[in-house]
N, C-alpha and C. Protein backbone atom coordinates (compact mmCIF):
# COMPACT_ATOMS: atom_id res chain seq x y z
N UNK A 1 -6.29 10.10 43.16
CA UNK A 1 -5.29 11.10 43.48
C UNK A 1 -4.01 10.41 43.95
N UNK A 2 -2.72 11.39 43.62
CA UNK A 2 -1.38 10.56 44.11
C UNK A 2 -0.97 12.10 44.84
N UNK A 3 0.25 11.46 45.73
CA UNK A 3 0.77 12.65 46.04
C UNK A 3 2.28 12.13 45.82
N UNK A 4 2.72 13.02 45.07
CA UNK A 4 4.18 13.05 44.21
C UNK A 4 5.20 13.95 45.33
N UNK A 5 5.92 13.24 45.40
CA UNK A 5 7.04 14.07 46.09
C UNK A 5 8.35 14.67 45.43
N UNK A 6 8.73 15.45 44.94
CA UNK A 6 9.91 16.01 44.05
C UNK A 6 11.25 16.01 44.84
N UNK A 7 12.10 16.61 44.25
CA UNK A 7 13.24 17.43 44.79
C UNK A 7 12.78 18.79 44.40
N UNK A 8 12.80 19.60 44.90
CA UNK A 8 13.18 20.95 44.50
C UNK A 8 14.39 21.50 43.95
N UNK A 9 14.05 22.04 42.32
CA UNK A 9 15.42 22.58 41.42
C UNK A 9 16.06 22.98 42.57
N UNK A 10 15.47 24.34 42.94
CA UNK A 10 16.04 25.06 43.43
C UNK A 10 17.29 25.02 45.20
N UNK A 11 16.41 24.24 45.53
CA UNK A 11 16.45 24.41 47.37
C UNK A 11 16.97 22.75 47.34
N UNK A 12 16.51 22.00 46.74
CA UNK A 12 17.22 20.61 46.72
C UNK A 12 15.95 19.88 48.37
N UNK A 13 15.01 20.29 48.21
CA UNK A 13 13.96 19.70 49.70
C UNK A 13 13.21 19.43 48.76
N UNK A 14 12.46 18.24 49.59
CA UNK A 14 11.25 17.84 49.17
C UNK A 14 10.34 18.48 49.03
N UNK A 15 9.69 18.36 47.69
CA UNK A 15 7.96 19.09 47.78
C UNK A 15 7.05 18.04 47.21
N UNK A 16 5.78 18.60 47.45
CA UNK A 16 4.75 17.28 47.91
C UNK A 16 3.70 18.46 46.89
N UNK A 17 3.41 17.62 45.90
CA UNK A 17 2.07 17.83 45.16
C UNK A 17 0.71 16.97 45.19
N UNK A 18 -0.01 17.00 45.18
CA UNK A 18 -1.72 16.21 44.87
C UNK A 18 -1.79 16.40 43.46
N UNK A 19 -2.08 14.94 42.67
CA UNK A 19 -2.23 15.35 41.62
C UNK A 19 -3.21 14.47 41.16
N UNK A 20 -4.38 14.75 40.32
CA UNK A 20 -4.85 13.30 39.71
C UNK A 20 -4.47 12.80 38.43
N UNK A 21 -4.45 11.26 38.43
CA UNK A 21 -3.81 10.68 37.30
C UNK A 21 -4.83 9.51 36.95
N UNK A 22 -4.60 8.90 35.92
CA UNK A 22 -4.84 7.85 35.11
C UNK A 22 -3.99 6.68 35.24
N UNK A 23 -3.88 5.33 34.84
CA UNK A 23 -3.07 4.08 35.07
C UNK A 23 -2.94 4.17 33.15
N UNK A 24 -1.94 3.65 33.03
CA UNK A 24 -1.48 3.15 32.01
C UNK A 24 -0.61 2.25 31.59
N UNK A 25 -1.01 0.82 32.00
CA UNK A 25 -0.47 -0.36 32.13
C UNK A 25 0.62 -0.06 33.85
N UNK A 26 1.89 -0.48 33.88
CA UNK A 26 2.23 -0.06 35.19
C UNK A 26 2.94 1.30 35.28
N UNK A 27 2.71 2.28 34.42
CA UNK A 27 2.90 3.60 34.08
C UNK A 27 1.53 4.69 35.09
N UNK A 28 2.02 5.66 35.57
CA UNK A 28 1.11 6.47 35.74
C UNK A 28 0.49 8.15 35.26
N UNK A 29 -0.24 8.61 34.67
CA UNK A 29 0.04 9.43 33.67
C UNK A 29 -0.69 10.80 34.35
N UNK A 30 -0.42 12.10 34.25
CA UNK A 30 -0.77 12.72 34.91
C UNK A 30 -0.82 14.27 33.77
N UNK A 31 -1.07 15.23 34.20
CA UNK A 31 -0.99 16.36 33.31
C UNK A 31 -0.17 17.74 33.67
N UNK A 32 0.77 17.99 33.20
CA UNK A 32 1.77 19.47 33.89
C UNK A 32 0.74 20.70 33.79
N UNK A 33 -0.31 21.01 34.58
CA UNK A 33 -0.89 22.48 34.75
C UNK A 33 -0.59 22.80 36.08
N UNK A 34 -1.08 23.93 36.11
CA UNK A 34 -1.36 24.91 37.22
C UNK A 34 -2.38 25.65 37.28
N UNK A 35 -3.75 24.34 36.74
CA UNK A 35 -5.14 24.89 36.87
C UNK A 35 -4.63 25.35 35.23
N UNK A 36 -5.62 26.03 35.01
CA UNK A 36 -5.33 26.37 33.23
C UNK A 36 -4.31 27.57 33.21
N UNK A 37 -3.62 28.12 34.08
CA UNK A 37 -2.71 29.41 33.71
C UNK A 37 -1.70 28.52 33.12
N UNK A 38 -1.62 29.98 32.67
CA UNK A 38 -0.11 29.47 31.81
C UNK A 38 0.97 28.96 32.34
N UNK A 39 1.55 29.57 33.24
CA UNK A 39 2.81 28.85 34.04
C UNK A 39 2.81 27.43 34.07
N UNK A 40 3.76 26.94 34.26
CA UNK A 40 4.04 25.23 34.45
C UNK A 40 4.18 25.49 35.69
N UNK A 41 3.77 24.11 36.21
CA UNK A 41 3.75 24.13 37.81
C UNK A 41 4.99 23.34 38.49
N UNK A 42 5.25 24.09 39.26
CA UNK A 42 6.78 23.71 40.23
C UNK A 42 6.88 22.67 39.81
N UNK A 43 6.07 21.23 40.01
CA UNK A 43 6.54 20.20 40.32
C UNK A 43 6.89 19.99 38.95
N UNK A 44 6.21 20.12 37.94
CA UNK A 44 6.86 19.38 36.52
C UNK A 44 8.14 20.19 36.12
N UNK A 45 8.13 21.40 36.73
CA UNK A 45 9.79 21.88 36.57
C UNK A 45 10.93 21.53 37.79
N UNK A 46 10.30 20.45 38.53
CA UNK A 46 11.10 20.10 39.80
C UNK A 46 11.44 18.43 38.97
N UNK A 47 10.65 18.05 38.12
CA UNK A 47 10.98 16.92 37.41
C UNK A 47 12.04 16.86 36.28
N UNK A 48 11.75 18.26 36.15
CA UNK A 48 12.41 18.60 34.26
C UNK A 48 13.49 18.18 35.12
N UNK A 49 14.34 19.01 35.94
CA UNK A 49 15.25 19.30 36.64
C UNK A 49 15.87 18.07 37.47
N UNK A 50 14.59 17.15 38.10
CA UNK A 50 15.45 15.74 38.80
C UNK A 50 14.27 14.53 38.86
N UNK A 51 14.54 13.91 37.62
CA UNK A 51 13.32 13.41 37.52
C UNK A 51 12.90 11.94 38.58
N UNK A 52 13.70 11.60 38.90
CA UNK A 52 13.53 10.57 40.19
C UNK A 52 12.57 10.98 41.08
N UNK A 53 11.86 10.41 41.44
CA UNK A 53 10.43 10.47 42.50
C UNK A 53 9.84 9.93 42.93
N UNK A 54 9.01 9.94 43.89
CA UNK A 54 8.17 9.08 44.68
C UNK A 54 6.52 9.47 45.00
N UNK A 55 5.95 8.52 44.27
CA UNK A 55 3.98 9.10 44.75
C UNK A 55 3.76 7.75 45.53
N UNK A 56 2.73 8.28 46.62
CA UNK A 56 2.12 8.01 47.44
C UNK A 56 0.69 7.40 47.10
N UNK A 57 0.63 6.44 47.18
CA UNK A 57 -0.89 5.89 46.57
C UNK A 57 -1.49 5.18 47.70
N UNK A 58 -2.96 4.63 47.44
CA UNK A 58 -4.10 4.36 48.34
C UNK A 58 -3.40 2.71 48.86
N UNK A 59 -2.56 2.21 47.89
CA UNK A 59 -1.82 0.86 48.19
C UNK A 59 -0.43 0.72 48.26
N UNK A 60 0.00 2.08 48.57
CA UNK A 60 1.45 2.11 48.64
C UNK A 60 2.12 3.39 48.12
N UNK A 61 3.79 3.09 48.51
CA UNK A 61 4.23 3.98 48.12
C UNK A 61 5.38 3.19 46.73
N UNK A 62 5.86 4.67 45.55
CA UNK A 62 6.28 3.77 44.23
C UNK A 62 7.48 4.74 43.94
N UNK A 63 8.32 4.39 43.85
CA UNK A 63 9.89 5.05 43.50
C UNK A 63 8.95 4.91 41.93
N UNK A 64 9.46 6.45 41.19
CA UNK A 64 9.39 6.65 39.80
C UNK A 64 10.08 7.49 39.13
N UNK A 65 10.28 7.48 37.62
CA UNK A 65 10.77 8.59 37.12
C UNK A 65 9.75 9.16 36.10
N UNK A 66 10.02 11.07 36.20
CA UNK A 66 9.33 10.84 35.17
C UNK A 66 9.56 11.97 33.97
N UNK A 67 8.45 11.76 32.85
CA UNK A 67 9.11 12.85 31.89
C UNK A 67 8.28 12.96 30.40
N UNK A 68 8.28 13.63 29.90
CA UNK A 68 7.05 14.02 29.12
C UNK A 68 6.00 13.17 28.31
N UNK A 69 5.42 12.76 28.00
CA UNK A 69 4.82 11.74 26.53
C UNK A 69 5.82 12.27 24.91
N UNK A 70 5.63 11.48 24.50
CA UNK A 70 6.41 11.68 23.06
C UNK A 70 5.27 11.98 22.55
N UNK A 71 5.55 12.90 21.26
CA UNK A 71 4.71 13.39 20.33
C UNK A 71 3.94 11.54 19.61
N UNK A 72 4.27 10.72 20.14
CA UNK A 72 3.32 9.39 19.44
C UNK A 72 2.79 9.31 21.09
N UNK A 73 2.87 9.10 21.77
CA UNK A 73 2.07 8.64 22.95
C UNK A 73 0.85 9.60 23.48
N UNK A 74 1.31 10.78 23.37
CA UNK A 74 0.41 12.10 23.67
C UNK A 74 -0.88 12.42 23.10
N UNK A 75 -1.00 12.09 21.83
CA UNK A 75 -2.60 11.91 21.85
C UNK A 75 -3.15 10.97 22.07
N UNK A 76 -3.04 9.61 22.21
CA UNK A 76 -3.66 8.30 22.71
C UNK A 76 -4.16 8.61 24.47
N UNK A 77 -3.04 9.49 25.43
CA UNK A 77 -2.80 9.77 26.31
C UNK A 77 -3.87 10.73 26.49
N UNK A 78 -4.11 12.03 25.74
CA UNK A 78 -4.60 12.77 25.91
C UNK A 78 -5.96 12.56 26.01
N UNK A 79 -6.22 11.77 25.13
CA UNK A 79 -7.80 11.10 24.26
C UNK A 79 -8.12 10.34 25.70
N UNK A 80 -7.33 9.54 26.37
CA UNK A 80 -7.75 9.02 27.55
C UNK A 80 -8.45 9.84 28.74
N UNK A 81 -7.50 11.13 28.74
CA UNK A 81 -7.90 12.35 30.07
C UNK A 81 -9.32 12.68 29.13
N UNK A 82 -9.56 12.58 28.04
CA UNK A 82 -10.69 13.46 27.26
C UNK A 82 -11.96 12.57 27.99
N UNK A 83 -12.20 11.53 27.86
CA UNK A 83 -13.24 10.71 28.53
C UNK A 83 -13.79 11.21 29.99
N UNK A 84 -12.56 11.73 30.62
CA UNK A 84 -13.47 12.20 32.08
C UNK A 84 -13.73 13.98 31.91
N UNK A 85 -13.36 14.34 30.86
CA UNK A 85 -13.61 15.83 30.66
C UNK A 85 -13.88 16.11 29.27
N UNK A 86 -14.77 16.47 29.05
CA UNK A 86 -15.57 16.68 28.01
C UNK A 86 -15.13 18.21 27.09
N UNK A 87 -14.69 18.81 28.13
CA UNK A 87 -14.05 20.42 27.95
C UNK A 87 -12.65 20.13 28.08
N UNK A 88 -12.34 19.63 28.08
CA UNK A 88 -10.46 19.04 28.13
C UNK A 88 -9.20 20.19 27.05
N UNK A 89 -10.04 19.83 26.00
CA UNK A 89 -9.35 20.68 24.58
C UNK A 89 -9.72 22.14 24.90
N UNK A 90 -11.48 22.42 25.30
CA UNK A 90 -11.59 23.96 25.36
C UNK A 90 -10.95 24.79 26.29
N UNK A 91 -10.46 23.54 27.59
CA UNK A 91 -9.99 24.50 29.23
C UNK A 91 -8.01 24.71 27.93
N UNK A 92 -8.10 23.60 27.81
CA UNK A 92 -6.33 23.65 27.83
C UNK A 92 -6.06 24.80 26.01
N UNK A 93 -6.65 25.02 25.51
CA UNK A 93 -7.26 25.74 24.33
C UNK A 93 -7.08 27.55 25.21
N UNK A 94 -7.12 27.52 26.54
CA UNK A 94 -6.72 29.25 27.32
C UNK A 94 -5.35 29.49 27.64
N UNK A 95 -4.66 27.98 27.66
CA UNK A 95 -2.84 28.37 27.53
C UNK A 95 -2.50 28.54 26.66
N UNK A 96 -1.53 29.07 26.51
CA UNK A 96 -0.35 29.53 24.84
C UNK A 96 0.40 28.52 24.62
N UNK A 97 0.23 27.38 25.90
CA UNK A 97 1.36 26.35 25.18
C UNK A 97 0.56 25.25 25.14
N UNK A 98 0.83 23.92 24.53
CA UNK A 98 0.62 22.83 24.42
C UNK A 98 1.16 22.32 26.48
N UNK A 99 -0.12 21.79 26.85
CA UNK A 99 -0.32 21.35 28.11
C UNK A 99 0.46 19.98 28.06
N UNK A 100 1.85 20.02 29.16
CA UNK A 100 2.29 18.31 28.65
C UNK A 100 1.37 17.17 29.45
N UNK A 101 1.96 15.93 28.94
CA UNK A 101 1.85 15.07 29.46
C UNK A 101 2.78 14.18 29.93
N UNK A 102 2.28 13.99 31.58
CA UNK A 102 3.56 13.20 31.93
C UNK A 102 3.20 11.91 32.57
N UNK A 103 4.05 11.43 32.06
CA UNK A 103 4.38 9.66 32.55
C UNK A 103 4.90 9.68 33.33
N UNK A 104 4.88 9.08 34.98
CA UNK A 104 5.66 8.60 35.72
C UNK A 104 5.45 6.81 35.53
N UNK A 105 7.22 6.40 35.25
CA UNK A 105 7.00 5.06 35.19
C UNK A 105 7.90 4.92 36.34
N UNK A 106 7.48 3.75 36.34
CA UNK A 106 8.13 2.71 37.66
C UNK A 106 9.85 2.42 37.69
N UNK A 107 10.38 2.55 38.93
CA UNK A 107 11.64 2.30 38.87
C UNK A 107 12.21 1.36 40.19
N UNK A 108 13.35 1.03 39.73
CA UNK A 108 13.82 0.51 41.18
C UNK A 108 14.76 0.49 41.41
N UNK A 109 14.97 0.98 42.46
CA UNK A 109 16.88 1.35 42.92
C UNK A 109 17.67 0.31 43.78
């Protein structure tokens, strides 16, 4: 688990999500739900909006940016989350949209 800290579009304050992710070389990859509803969840529209960020990990903390997988990275990506969930395609198969995927990569200011 990481905990991602945003800006808020709206209010311009910090918000603080839990999210679990995957490693992908020094990339960290994570998934935009809100549980299987449809809505996108604040934080990946707090990214669309300012994608600079910071997660909180078990060995630190990591300035990142982040922002969707490309239609070539996204199934390699996806196929990865598929290994710890077996129902992966059938849960995300109850939204109307294609579930993104997001990369937070590493930055430094």
């Amino acid at each position: 688990m990481l905990r991602l800290r945003t800006v808020g579009r709206r209010t311009g304050e910090e918000r603080i999500a839990i999210l679990g992710y995957i490693e992908d070389g020094s990339n960290l990859v994570t998934k935009a739900m809100n549980g299987w509803a449809d809505p996108e969840p604040a934080w990946w529209l707090n990214l669309l909006a300012h994608p600079d960020a910071t997660v909180d990990l078990a060995d630190g903390t990591r300035l990142v940016r982040g922002r969707a997988a490309t239609k070539d990275e996204r199934p390699r990506l996806w196929a990865r989350w598929a290994v710890h969930n077996k129902k992966l395609d059938a849960c995300a198969a109850q939204r109307s949209r294609q579930t993104q995927v997001v990369i937070l990569e590493s930055r430094t200011d």
